[in-house]
N, C-alpha and C. Protein backbone atom coordinates (compact mmCIF):
# COMPACT_ATOMS: atom_id res chain seq x y z
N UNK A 1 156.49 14.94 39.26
CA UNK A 1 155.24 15.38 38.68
C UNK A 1 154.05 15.03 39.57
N UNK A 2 154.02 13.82 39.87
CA UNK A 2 152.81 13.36 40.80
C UNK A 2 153.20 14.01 42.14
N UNK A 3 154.01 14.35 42.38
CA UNK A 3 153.90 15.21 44.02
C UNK A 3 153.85 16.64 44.09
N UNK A 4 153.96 16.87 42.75
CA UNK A 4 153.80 18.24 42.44
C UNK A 4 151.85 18.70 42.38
N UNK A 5 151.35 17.71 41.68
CA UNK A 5 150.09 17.25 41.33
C UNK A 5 149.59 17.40 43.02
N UNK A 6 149.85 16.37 43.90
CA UNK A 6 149.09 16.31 45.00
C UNK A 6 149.44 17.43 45.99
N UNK A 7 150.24 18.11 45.94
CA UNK A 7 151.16 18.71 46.82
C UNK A 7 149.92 20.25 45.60
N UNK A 8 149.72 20.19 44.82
CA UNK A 8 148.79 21.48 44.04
C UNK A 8 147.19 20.75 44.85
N UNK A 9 146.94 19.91 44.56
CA UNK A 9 145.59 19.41 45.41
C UNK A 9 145.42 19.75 46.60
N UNK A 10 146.41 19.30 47.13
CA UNK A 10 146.55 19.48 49.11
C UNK A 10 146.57 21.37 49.32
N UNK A 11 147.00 22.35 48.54
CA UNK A 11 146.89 23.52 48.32
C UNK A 11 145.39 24.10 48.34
N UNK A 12 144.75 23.47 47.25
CA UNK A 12 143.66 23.96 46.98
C UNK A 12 142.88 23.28 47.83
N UNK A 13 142.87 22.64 48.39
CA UNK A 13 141.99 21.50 49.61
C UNK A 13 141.92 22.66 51.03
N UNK A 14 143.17 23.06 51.48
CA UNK A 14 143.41 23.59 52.58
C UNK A 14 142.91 25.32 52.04
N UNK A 15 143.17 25.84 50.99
CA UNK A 15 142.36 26.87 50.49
C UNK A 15 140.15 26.91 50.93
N UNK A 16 140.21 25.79 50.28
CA UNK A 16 138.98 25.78 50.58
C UNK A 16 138.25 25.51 51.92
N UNK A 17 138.94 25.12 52.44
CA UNK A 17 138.78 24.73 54.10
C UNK A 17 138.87 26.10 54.76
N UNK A 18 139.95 26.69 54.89
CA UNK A 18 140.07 28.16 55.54
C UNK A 18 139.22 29.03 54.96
N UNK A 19 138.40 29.11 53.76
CA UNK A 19 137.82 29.81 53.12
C UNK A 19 136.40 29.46 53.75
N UNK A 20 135.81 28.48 54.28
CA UNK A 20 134.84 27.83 54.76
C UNK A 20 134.57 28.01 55.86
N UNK A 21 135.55 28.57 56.61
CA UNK A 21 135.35 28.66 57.69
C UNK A 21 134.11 29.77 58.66
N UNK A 22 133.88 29.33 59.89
CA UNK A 22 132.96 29.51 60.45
C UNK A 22 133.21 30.72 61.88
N UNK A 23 134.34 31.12 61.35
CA UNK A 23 135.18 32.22 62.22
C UNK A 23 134.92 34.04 61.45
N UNK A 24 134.05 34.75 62.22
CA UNK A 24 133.70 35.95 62.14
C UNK A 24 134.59 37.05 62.68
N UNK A 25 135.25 38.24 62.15
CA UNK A 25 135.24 39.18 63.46
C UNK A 25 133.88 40.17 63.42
N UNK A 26 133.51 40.54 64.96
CA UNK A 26 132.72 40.97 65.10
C UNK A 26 133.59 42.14 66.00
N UNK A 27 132.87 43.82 65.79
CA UNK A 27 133.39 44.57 66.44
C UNK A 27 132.17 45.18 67.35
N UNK A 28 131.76 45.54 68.73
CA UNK A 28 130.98 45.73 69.47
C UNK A 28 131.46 47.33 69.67
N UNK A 29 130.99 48.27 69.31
CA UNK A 29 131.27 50.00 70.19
C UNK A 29 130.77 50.38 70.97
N UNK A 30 129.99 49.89 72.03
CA UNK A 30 129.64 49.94 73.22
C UNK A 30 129.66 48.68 74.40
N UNK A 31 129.48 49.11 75.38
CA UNK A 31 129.26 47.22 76.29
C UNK A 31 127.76 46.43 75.97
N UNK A 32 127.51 45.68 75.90
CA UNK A 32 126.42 44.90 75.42
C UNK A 32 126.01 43.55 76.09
N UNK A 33 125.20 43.07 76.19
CA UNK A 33 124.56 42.00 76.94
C UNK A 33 123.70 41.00 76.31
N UNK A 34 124.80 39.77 75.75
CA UNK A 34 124.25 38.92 75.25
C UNK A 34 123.64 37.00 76.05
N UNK A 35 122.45 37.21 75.76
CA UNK A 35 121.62 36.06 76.86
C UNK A 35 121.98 36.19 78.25
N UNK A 36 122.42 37.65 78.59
CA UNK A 36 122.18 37.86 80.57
C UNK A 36 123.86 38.32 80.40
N UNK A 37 124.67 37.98 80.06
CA UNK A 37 126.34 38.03 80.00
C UNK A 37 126.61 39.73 78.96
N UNK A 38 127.08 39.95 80.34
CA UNK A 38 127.93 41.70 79.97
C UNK A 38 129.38 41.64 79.19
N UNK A 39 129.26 42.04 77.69
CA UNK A 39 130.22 42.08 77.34
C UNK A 39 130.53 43.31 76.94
N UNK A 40 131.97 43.92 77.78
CA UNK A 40 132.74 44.74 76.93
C UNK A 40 132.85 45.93 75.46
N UNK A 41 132.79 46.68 74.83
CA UNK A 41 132.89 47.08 73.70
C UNK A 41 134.43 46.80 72.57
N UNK A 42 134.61 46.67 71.93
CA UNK A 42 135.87 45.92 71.35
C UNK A 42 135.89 44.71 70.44
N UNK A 43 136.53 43.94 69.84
CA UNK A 43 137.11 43.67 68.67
C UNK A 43 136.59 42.00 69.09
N UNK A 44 135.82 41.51 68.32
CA UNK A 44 135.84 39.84 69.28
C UNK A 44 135.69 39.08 67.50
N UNK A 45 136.26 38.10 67.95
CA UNK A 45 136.22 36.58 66.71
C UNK A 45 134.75 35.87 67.18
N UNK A 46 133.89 35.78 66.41
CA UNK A 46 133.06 34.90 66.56
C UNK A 46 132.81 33.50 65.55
N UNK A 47 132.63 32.67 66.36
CA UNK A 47 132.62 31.66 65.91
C UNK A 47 131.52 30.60 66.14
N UNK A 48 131.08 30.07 64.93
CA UNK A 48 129.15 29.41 65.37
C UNK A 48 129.90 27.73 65.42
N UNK A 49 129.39 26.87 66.10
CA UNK A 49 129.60 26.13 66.85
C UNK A 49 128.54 24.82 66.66
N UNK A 50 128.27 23.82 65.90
CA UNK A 50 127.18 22.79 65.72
C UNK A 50 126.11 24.13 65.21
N UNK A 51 126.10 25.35 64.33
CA UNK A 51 124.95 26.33 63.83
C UNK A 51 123.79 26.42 65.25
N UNK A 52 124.39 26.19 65.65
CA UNK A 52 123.29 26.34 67.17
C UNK A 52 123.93 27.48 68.12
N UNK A 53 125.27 27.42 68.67
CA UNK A 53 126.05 27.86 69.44
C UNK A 53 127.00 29.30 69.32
N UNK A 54 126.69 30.48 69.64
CA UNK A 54 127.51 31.50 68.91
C UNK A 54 128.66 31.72 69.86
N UNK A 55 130.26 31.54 69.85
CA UNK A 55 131.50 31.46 70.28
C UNK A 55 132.11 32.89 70.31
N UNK A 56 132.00 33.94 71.42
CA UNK A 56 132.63 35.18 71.30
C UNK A 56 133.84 34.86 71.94
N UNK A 57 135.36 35.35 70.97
CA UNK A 57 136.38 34.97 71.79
C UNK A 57 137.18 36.96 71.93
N UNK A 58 137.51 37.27 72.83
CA UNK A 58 138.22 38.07 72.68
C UNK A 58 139.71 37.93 73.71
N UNK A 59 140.55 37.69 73.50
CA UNK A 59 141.70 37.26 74.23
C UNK A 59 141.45 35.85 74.49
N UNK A 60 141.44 35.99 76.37
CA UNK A 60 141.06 34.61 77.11
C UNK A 60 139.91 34.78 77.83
N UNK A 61 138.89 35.73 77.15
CA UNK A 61 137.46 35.50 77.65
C UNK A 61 136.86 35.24 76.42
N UNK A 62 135.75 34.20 77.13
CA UNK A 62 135.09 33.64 76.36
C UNK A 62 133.66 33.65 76.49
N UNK A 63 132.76 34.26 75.33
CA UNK A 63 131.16 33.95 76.24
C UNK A 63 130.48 33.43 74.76
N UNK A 64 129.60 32.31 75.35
CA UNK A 64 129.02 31.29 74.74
C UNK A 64 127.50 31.58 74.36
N UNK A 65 127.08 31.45 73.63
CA UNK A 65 125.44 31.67 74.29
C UNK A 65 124.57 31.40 73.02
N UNK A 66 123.75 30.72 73.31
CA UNK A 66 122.91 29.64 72.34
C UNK A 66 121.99 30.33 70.75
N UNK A 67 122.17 30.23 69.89
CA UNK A 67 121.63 30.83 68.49
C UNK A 67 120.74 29.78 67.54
N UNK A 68 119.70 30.50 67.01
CA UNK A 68 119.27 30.05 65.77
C UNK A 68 119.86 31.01 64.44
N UNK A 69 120.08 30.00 63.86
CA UNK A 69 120.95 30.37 62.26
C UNK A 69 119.85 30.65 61.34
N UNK A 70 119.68 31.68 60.79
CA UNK A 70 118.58 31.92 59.23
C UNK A 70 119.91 31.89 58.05
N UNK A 71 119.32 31.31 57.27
CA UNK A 71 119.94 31.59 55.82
C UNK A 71 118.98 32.66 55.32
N UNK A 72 119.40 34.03 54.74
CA UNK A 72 118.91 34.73 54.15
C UNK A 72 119.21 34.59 52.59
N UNK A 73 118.33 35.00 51.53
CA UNK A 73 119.22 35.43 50.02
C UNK A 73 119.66 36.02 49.55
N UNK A 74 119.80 37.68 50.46
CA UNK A 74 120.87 37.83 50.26
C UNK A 74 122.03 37.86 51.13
N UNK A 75 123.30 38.53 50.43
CA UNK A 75 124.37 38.24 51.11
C UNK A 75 124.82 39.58 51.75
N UNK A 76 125.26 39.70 52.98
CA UNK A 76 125.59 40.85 53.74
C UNK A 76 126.78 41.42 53.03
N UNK A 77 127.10 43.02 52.88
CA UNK A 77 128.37 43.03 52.53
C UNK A 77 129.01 43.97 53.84
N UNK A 78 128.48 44.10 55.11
CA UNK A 78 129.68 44.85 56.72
C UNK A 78 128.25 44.10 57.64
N UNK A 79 128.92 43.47 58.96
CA UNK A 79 128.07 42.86 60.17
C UNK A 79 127.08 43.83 60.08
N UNK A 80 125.88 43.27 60.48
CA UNK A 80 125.29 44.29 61.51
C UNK A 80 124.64 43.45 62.56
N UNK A 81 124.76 44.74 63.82
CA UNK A 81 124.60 44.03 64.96
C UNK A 81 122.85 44.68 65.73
N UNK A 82 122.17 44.22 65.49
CA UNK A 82 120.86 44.70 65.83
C UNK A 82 120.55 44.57 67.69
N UNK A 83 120.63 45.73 68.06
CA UNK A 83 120.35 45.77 69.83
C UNK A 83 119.08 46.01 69.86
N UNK A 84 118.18 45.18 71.31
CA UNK A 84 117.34 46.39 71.89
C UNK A 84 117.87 46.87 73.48
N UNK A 85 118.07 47.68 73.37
CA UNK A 85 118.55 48.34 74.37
C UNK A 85 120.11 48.17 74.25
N UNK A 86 120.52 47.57 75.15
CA UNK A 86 122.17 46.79 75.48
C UNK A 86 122.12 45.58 74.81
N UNK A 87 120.91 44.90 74.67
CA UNK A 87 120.49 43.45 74.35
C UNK A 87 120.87 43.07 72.88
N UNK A 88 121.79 42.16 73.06
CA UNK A 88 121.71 41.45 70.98
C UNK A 88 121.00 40.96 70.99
N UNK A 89 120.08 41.24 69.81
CA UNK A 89 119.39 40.54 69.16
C UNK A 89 119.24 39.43 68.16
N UNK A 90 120.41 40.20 67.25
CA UNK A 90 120.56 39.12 66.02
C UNK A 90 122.10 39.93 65.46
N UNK A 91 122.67 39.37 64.93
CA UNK A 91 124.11 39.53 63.96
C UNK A 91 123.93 39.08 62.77
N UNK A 92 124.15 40.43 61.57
CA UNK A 92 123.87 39.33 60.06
C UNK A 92 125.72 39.34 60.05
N UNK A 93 126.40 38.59 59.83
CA UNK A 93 127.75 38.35 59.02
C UNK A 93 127.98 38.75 57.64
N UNK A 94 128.88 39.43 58.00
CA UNK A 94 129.48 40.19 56.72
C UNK A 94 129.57 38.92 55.93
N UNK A 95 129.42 38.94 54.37
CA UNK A 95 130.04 38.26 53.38
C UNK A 95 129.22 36.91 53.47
N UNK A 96 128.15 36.35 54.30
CA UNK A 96 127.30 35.56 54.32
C UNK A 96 126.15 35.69 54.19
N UNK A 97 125.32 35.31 54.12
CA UNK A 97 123.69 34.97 54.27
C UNK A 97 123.25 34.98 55.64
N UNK A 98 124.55 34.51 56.46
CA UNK A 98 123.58 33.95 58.08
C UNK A 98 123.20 35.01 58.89
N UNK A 99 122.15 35.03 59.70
CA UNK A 99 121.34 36.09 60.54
C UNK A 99 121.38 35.00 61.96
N UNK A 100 122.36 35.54 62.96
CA UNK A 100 121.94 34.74 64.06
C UNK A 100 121.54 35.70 64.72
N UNK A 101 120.25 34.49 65.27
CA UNK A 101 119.25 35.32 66.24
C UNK A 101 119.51 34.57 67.78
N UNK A 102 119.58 35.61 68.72
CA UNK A 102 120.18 35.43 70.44
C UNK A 102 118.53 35.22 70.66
N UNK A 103 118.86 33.89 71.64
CA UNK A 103 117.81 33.69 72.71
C UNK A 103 117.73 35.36 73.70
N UNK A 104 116.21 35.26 74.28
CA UNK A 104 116.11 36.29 75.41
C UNK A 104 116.94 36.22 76.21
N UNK A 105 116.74 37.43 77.04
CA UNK A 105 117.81 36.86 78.26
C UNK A 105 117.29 35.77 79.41
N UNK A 106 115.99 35.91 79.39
CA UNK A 106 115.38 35.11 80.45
C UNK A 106 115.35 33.22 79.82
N UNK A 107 116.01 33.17 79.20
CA UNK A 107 116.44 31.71 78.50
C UNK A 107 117.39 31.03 79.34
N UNK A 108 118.32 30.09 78.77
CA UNK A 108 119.41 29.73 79.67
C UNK A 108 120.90 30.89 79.59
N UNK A 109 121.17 30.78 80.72
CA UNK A 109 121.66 31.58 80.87
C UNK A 109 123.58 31.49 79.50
N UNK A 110 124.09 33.01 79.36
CA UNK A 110 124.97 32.46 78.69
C UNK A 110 126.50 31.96 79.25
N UNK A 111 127.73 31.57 78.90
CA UNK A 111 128.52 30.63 79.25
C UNK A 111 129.64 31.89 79.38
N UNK A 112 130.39 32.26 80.04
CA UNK A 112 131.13 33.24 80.23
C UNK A 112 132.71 32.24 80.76
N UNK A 113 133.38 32.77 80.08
CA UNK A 113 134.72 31.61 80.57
C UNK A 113 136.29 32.37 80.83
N UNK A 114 136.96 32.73 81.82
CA UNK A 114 138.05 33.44 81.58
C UNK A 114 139.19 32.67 82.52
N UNK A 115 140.30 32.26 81.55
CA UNK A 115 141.46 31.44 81.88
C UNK A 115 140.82 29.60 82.29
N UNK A 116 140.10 29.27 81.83
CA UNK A 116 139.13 28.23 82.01
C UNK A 116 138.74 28.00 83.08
N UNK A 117 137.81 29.23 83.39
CA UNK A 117 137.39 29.35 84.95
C UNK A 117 135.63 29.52 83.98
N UNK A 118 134.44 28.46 84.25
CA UNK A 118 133.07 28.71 83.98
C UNK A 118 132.13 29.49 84.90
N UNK A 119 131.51 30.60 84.15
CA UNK A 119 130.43 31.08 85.20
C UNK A 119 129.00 30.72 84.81
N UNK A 120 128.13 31.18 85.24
CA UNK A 120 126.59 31.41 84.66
C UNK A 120 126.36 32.66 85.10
């Protein structure tokens, strides 16, 4: 009974954890250029990082590049990805509140990483 009990806890514990999580997919339909870094059009996981840091993973490239987080009230229900030009601007996340907004490009530059090889 009692391991049935914790073994139902440890369930709903790890439920809520994966449910919490801070892992997006984001889909791009054109190539795009976020903080100076050319990315691709296609299917990427994003992932925010200390709410500062936005994590694009698609395979084994990786590009990094620095964000401020808004909480909005309301809640998004499909991404949207706001360009000017090629340039991101901001991403609201589906199914959240958060609006991350991309530094310019003339900021620091962003973190581009493939097979753990770093560029600028």
């Amino acid at each position: 009974m009692v391991k049935n009990v914790l073994l139902g806890f440890a369930t709903a514990a790890l439920a809520v954890a994966s449910a919490a999580s801070s892992s997006y997919p984001v889909t791009f339909y054109q190539p795009v250029t976020i903080n100076g870094a050319q990315v691709q059009a296609g299917d990427y996981t994003l992932e925010l990082k200390d709410d500062n840091m936005a994590v694009l993973k698609q395979g084994d490239k990786v590009t990094e590049a620095p964000v401020k987080v808004k909480n909005e009230k309301e809640t998004y229900s499909h991404n949207i990805v706001r360009l000017n030009h090629q340039q991101v601007e901001e991403i609201r996340l589906a199914g959240t509140s958060k609006r991350l907004l991309f530094e310019k490009a003339d900021g620091a530059a962003a973190h581009v990483q493939k097979s753990g090889n770093a560029t600028n």
